[in-house]
PDB file of N, CA and C in Angstrom:
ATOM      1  N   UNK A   1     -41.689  33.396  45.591  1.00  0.00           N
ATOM      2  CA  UNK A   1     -41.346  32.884  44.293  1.00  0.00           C
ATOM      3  C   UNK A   1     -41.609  31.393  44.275  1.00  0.00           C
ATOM      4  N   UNK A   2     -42.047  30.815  43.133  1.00  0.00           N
ATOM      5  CA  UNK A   2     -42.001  29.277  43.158  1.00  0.00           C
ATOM      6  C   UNK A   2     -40.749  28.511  42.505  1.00  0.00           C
ATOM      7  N   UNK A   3     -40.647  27.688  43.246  1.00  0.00           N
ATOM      8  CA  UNK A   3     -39.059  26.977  43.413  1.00  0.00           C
ATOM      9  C   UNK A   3     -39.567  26.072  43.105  1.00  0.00           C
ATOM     10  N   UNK A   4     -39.152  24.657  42.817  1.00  0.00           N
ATOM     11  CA  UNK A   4     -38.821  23.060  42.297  1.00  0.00           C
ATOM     12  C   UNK A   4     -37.839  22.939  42.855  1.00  0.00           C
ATOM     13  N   UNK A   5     -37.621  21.386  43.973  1.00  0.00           N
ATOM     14  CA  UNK A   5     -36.905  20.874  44.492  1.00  0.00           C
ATOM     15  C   UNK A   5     -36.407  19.554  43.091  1.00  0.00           C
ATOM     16  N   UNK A   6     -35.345  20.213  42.777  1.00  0.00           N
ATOM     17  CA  UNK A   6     -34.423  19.524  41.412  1.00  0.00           C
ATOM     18  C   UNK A   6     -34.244  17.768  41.639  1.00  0.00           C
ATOM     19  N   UNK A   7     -34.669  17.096  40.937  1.00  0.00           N
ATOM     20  CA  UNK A   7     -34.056  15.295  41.208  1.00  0.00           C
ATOM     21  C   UNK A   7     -33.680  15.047  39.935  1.00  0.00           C
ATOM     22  N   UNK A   8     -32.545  15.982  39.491  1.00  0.00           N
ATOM     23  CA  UNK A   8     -31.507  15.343  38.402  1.00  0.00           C
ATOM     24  C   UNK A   8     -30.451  16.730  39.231  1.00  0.00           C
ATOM     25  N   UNK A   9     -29.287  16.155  38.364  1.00  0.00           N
ATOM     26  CA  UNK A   9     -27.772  16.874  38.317  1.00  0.00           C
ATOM     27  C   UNK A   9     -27.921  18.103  37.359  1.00  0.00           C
ATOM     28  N   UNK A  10     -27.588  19.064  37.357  1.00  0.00           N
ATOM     29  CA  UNK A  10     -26.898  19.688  38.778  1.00  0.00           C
ATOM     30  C   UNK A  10     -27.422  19.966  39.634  1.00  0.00           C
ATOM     31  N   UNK A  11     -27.463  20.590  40.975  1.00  0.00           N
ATOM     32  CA  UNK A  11     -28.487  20.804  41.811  1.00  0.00           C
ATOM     33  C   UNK A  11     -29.235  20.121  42.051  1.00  0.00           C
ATOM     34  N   UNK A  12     -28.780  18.808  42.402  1.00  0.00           N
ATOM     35  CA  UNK A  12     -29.822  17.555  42.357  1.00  0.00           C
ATOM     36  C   UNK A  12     -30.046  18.365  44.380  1.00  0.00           C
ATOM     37  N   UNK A  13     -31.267  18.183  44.525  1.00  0.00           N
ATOM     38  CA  UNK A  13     -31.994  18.244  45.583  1.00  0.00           C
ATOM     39  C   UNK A  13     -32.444  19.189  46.215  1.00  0.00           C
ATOM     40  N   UNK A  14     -31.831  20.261  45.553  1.00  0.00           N
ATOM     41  CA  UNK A  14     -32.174  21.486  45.806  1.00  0.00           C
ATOM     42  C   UNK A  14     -33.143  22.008  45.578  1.00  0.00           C
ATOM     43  N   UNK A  15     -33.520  23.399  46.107  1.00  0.00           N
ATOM     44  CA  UNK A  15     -34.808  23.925  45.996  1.00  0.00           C
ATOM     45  C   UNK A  15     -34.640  25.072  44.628  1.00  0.00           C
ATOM     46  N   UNK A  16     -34.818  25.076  43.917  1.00  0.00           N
ATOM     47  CA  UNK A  16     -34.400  25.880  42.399  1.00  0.00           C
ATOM     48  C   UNK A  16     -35.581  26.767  41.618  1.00  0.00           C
ATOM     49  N   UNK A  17     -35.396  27.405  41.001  1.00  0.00           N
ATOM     50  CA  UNK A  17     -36.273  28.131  40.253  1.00  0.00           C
ATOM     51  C   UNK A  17     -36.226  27.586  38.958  1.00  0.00           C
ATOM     52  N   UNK A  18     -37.771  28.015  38.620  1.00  0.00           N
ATOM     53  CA  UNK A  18     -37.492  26.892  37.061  1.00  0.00           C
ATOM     54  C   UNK A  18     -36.772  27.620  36.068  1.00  0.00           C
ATOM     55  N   UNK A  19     -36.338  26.433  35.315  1.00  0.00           N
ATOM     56  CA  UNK A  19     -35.279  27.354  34.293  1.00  0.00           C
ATOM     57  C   UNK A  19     -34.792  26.139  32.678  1.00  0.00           C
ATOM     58  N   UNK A  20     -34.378  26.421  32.349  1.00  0.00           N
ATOM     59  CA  UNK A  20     -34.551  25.945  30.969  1.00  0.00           C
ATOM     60  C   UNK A  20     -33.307  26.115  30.308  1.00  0.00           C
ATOM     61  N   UNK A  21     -32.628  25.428  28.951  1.00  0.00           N
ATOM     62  CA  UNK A  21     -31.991  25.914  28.237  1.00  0.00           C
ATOM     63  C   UNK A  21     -32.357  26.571  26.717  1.00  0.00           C
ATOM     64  N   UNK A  22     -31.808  27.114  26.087  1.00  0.00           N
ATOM     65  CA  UNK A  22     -32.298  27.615  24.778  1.00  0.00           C
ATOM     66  C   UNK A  22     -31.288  26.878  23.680  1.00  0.00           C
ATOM     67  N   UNK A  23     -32.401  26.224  22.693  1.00  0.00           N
ATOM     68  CA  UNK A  23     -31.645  24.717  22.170  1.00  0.00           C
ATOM     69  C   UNK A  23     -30.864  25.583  20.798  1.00  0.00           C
ATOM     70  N   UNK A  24     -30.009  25.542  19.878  1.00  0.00           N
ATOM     71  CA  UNK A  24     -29.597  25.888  18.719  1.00  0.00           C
ATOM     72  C   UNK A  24     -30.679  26.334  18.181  1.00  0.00           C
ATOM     73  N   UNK A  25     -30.505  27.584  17.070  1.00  0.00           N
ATOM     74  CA  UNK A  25     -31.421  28.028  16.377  1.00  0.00           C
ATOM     75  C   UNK A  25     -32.697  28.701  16.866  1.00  0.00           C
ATOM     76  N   UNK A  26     -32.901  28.770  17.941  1.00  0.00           N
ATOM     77  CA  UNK A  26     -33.725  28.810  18.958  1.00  0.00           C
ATOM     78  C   UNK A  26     -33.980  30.329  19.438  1.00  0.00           C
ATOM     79  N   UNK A  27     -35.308  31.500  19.146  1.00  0.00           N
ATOM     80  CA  UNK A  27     -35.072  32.252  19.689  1.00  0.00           C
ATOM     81  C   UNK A  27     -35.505  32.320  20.403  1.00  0.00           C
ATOM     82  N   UNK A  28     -34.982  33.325  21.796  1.00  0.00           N
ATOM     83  CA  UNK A  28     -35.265  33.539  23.122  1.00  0.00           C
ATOM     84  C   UNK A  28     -36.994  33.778  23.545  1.00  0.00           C
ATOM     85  N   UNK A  29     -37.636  34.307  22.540  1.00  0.00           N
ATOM     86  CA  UNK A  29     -39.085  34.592  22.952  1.00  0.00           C
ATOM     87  C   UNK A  29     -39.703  33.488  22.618  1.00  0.00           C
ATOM     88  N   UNK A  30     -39.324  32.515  21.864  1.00  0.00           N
ATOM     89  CA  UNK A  30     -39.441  30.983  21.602  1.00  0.00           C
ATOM     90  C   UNK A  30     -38.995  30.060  22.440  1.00  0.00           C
ATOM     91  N   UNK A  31     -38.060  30.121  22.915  1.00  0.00           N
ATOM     92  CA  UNK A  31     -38.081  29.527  24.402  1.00  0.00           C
ATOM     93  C   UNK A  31     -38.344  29.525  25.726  1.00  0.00           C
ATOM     94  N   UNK A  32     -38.862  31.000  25.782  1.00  0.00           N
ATOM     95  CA  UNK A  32     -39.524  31.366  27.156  1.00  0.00           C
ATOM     96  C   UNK A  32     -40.740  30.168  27.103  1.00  0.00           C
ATOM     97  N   UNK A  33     -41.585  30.729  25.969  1.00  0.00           N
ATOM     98  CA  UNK A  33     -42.915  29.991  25.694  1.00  0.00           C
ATOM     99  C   UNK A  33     -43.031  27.957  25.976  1.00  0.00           C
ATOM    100  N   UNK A  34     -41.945  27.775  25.285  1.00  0.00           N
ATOM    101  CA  UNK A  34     -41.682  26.144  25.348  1.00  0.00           C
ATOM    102  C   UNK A  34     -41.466  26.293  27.207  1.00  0.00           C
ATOM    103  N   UNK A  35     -39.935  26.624  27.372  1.00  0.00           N
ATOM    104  CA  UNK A  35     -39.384  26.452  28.917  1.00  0.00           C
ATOM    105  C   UNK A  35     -40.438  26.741  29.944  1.00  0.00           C
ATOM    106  N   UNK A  36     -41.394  27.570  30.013  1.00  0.00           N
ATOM    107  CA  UNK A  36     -42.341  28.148  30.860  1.00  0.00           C
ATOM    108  C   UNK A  36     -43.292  27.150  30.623  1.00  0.00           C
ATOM    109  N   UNK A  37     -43.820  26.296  29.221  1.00  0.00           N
ATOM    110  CA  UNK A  37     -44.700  25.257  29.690  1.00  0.00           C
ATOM    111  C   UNK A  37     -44.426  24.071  30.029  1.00  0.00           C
ATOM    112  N   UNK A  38     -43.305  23.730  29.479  1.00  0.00           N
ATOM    113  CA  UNK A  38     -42.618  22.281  30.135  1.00  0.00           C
ATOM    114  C   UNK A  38     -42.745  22.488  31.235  1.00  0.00           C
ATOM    115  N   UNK A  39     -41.736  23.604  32.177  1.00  0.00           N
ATOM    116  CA  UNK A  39     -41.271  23.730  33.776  1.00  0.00           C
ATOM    117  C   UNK A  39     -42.734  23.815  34.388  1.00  0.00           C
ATOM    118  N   UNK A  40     -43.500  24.702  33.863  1.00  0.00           N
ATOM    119  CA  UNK A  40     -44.573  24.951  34.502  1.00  0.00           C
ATOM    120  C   UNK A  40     -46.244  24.359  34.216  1.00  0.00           C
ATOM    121  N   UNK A  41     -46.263  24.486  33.421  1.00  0.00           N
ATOM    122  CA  UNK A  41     -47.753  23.901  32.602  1.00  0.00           C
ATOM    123  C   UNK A  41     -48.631  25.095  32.054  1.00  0.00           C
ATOM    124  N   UNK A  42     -47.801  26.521  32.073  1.00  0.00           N
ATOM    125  CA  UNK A  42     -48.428  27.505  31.532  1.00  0.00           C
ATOM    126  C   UNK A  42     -47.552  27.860  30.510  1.00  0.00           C
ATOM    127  N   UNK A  43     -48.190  28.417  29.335  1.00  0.00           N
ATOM    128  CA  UNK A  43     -47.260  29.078  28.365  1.00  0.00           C
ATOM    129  C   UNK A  43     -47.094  30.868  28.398  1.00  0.00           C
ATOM    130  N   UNK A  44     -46.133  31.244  29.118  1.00  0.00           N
ATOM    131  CA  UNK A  44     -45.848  32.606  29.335  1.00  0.00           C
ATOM    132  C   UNK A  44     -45.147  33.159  28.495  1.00  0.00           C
ATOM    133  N   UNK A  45     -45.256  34.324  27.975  1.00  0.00           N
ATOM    134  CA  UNK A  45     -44.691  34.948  27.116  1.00  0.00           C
ATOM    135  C   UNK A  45     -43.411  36.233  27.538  1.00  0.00           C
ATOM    136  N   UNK A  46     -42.454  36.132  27.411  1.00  0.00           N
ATOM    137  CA  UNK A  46     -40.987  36.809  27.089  1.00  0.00           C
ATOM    138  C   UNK A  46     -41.752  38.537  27.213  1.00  0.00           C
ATOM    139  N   UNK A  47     -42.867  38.715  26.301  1.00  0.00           N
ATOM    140  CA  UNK A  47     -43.351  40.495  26.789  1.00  0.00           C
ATOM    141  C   UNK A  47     -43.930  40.594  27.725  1.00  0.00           C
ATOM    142  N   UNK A  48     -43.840  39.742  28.179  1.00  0.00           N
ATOM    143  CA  UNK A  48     -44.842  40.219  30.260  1.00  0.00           C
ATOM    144  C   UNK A  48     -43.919  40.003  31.185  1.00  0.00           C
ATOM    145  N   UNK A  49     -42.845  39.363  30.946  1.00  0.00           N
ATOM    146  CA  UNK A  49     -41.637  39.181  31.789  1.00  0.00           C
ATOM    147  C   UNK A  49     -40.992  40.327  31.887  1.00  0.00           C
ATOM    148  N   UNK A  50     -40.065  40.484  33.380  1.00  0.00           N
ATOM    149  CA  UNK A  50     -39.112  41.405  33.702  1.00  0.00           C
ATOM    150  C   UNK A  50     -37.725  40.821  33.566  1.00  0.00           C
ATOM    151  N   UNK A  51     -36.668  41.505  32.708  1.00  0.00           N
ATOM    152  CA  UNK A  51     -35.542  41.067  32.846  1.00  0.00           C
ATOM    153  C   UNK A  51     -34.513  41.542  33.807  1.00  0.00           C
ATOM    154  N   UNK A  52     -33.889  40.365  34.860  1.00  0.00           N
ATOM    155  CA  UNK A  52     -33.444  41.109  36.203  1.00  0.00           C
ATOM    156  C   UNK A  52     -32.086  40.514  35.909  1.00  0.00           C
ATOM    157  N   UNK A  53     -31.219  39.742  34.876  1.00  0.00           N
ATOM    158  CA  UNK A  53     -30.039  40.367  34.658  1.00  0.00           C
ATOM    159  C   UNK A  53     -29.372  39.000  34.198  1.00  0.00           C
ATOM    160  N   UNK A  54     -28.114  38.871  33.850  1.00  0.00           N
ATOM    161  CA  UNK A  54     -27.403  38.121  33.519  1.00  0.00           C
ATOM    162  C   UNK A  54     -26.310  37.082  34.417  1.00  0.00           C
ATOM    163  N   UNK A  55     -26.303  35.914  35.028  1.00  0.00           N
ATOM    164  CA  UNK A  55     -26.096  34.984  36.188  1.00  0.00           C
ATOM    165  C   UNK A  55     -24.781  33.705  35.475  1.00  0.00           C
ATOM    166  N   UNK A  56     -23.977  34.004  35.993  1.00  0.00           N
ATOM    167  CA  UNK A  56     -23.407  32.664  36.079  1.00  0.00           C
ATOM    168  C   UNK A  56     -23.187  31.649  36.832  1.00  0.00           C
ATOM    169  N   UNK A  57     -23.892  30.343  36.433  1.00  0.00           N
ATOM    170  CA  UNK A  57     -23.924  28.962  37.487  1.00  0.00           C
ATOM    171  C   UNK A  57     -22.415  28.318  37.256  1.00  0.00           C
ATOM    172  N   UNK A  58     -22.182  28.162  38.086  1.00  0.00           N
ATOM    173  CA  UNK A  58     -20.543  27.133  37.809  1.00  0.00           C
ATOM    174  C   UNK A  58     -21.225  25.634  38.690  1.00  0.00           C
ATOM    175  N   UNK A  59     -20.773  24.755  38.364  1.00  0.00           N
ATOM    176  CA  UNK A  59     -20.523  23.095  39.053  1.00  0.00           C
ATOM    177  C   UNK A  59     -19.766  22.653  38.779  1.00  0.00           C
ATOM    178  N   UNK A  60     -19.507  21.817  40.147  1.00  0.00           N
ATOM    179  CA  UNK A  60     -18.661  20.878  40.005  1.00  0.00           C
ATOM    180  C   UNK A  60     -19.006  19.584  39.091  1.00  0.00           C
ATOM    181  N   UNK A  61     -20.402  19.428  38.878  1.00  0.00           N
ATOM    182  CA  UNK A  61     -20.725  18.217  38.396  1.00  0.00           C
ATOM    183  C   UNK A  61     -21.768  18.356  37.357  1.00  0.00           C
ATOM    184  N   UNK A  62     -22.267  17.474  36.407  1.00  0.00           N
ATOM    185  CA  UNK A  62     -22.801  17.692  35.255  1.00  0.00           C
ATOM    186  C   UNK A  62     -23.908  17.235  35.048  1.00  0.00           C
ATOM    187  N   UNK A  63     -25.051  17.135  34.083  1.00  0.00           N
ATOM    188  CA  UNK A  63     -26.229  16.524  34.254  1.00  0.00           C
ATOM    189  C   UNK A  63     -25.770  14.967  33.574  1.00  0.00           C
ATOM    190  N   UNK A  64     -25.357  14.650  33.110  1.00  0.00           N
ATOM    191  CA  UNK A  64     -24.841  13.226  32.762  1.00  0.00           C
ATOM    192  C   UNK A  64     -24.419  12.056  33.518  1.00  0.00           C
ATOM    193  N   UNK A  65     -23.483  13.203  34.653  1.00  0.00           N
ATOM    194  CA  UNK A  65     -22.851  12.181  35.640  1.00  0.00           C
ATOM    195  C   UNK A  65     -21.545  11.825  35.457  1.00  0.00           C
ATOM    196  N   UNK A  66     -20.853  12.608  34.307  1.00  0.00           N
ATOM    197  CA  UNK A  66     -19.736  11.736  34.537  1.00  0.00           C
ATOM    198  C   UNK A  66     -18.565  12.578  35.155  1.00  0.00           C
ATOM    199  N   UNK A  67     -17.611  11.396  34.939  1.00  0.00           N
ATOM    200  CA  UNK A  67     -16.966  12.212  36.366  1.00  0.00           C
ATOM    201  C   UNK A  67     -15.495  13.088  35.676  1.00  0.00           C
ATOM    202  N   UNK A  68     -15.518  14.036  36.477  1.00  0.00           N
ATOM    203  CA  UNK A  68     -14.790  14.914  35.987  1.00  0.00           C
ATOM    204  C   UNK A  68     -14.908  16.019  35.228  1.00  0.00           C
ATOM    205  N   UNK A  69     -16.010  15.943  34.800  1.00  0.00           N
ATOM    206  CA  UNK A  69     -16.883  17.379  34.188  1.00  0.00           C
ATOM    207  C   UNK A  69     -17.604  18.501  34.953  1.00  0.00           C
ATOM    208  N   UNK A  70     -16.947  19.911  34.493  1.00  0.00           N
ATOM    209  CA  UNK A  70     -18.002  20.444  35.275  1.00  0.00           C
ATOM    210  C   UNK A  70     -18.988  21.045  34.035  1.00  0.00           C
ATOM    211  N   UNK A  71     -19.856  22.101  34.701  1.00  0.00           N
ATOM    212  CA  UNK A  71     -20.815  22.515  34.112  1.00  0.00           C
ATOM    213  C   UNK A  71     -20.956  24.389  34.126  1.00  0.00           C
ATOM    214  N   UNK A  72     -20.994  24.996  33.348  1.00  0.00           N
ATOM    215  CA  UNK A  72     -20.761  26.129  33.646  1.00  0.00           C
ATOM    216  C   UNK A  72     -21.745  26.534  32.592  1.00  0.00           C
ATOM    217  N   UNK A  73     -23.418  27.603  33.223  1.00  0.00           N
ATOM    218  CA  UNK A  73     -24.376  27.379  32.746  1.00  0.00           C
ATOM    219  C   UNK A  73     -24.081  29.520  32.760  1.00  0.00           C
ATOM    220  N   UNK A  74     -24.568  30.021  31.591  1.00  0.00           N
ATOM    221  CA  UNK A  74     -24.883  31.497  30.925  1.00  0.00           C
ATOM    222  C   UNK A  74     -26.337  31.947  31.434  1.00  0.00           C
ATOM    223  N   UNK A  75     -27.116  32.461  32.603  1.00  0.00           N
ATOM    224  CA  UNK A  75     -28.223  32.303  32.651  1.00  0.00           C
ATOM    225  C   UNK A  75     -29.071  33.879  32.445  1.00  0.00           C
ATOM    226  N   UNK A  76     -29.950  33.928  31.372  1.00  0.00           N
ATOM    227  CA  UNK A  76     -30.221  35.251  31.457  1.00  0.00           C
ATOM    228  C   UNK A  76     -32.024  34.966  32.307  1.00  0.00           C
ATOM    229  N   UNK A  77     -32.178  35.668  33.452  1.00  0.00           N
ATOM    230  CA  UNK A  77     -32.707  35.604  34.279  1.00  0.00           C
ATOM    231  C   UNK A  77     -33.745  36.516  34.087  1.00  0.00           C
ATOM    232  N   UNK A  78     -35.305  35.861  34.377  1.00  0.00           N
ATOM    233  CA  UNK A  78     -36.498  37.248  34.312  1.00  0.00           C
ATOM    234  C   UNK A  78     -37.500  36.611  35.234  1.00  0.00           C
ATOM    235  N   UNK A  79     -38.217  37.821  35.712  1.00  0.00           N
ATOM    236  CA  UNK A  79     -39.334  37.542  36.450  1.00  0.00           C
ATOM    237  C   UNK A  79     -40.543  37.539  35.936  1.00  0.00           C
ATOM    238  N   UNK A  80     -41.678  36.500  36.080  1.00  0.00           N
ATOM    239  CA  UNK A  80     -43.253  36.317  36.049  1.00  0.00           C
ATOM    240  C   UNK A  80     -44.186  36.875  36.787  1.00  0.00           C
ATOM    241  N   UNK A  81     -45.208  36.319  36.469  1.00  0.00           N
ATOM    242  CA  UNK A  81     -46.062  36.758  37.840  1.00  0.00           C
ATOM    243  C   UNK A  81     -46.768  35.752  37.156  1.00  0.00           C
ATOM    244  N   UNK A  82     -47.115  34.459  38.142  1.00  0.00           N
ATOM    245  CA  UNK A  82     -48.079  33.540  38.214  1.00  0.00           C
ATOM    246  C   UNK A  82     -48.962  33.690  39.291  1.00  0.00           C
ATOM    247  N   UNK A  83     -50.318  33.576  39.276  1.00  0.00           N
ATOM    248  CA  UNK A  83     -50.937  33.440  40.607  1.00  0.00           C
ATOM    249  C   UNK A  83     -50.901  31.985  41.177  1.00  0.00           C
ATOM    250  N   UNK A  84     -50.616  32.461  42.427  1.00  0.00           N
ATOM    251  CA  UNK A  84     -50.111  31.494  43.696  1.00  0.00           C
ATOM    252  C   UNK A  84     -50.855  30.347  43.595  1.00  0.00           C
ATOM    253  N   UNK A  85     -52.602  30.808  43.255  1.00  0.00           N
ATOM    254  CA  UNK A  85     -53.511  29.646  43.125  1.00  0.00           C
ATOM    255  C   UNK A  85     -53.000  28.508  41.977  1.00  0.00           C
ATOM    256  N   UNK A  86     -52.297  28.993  40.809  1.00  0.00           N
ATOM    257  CA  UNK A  86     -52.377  28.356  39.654  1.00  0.00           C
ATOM    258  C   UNK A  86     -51.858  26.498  39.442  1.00  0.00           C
ATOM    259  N   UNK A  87     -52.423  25.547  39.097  1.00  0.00           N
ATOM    260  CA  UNK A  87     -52.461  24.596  38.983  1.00  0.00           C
ATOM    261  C   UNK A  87     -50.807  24.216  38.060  1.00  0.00           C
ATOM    262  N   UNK A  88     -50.003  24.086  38.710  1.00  0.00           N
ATOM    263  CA  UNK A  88     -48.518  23.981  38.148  1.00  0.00           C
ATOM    264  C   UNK A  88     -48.627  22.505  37.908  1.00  0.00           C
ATOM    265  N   UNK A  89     -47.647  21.908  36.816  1.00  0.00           N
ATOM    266  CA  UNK A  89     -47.474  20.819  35.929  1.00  0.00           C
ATOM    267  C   UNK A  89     -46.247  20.607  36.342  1.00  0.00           C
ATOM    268  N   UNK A  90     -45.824  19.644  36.888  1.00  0.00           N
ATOM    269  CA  UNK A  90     -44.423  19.602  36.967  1.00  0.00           C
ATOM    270  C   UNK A  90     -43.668  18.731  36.115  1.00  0.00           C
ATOM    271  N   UNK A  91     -42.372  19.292  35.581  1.00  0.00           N
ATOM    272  CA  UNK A  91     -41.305  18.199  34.194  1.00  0.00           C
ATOM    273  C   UNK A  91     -40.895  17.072  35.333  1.00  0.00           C
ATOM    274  N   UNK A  92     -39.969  16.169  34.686  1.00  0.00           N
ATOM    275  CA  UNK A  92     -39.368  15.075  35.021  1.00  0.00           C
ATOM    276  C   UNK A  92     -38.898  15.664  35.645  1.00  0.00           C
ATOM    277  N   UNK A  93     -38.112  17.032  35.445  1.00  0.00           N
ATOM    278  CA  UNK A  93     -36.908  17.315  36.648  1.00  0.00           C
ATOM    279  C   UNK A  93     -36.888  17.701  38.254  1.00  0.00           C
ATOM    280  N   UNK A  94     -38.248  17.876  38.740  1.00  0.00           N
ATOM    281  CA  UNK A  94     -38.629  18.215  40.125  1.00  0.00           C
ATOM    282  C   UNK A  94     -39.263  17.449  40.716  1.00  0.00           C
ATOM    283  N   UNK A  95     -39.640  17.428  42.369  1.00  0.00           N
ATOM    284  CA  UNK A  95     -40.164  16.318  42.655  1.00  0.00           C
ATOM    285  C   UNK A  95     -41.887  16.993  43.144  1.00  0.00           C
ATOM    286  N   UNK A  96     -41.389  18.177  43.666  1.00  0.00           N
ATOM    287  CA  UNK A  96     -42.508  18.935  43.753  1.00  0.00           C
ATOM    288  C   UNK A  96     -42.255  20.807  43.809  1.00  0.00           C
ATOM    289  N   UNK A  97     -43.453  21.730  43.809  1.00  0.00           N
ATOM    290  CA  UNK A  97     -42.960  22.810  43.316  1.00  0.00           C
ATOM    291  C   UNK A  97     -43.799  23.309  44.881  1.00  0.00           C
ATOM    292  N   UNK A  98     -42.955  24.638  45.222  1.00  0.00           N
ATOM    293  CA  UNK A  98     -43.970  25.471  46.828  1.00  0.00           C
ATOM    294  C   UNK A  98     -43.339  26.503  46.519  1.00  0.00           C
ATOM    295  N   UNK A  99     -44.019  27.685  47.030  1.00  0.00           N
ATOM    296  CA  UNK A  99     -44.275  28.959  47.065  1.00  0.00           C
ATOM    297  C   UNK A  99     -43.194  28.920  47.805  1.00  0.00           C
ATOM    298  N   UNK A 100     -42.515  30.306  47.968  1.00  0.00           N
ATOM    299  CA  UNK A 100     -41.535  30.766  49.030  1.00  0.00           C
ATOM    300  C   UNK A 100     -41.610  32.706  48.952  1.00  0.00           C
ATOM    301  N   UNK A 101     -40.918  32.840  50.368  1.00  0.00           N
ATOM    302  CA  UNK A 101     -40.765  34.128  50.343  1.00  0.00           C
ATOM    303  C   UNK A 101     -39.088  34.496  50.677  1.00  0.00           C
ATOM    304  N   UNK A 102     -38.931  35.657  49.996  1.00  0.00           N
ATOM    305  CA  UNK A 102     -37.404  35.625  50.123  1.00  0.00           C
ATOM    306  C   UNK A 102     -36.279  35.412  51.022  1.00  0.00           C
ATOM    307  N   UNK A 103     -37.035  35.762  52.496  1.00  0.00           N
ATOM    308  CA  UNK A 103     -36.538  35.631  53.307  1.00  0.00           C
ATOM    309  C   UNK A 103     -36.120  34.015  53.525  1.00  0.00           C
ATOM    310  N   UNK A 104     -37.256  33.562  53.550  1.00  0.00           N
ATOM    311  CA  UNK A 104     -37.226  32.057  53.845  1.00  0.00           C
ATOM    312  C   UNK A 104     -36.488  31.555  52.786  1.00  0.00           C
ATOM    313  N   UNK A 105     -36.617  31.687  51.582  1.00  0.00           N
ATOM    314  CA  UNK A 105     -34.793  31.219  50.879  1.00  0.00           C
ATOM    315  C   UNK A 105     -33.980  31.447  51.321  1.00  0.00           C
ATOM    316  N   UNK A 106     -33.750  32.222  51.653  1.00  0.00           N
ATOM    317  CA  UNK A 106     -31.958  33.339  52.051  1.00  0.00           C
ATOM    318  C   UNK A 106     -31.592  32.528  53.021  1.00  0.00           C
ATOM    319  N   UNK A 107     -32.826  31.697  54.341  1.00  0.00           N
ATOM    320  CA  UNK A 107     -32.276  31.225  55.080  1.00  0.00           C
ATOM    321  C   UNK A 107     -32.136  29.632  55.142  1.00  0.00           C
ATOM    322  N   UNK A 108     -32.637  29.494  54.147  1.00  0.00           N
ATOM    323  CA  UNK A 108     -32.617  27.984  53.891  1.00  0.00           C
ATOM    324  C   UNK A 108     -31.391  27.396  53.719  1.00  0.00           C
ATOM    325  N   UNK A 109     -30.963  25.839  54.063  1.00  0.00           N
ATOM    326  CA  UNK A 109     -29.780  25.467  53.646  1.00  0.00           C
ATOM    327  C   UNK A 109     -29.900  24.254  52.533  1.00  0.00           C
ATOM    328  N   UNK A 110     -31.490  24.774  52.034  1.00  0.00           N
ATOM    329  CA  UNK A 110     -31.947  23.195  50.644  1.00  0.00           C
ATOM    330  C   UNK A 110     -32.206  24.242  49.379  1.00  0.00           C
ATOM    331  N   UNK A 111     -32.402  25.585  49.500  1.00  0.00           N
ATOM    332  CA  UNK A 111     -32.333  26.538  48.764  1.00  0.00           C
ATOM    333  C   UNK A 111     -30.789  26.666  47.989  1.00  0.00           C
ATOM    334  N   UNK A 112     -30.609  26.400  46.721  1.00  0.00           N
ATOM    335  CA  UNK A 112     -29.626  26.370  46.065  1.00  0.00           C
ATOM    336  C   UNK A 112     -28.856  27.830  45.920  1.00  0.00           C
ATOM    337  N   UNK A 113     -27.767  27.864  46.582  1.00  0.00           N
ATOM    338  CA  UNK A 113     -26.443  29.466  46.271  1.00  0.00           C
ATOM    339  C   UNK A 113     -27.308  29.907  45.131  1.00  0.00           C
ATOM    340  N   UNK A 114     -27.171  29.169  43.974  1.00  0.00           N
ATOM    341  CA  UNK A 114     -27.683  30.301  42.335  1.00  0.00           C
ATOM    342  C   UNK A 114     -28.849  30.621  42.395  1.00  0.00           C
ATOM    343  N   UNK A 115     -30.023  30.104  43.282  1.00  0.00           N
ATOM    344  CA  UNK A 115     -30.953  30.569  43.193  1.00  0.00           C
ATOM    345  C   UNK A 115     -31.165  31.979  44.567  1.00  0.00           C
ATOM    346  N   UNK A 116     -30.361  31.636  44.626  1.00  0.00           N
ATOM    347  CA  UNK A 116     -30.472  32.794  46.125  1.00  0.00           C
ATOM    348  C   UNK A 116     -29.727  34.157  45.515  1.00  0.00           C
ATOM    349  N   UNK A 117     -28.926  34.149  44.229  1.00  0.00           N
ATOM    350  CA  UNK A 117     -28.170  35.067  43.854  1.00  0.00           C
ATOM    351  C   UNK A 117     -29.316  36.304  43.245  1.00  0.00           C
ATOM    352  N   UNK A 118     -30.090  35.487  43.007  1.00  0.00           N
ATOM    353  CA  UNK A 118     -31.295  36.734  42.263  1.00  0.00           C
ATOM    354  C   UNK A 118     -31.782  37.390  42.906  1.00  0.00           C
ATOM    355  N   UNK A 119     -31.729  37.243  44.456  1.00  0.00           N
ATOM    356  CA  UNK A 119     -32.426  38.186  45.213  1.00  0.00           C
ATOM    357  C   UNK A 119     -31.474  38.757  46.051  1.00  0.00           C
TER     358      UNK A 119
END
């Protein structure tokens, strides 16, 4: 799977899967399309995706920074299929993006808990 090592809050440093929020008014097959080209630099579409289920992120800490907030994120979760070759774009929020195999998440300790929950 391809992961992004996160350099903002939450999950600042971690190794993460890309992911997105869905803004007001906003429908879901409309935000795959946006979230999938920001995160990625491809625009993927919501009918070629697999939906593998419904995730809750809890934190202690928030993307803002301030203190005393946590963050408690609704995540409805699906799978792609990008080829491995493909020329990825990366957002502000990662520092760089690498291939992984499941195993090698599971045993990682820079691999983020929520992202390890999907598999």
């Amino acid at each position: 799977m391809l992961l992004g090592k996160r350099v903002n809050r939450p999950a600042k440093g971690y190794w993460f899967v890309p992911d997105g929020s869905i803004r007001k008014n906003e429908l879901i097959v409309d935000a795959f399309g946006r979230i999938s080209r920001t995160e990625l630099g491809h625009s993927l579409e919501l009918k070629d995706a697999g939906f593998v289920g419904v995730f809750e992120h809890l934190y202690e800490d928030n993307f803002l920074g301030e203190d005393d907030v946590s963050t408690h994120y609704v995540v409805l979760a699906y799978e792609c299929r990008l080829h491995p070759a493909a020329q990825i774009a990366l957002d502000g929020q990662h520092s760089e993006a690498k291939w992984w195999n499941v195993e090698a998440l599971l045993d990682s300790a820079s691999g983020h808990v929520n992202t390890k929950a999907y598999f």
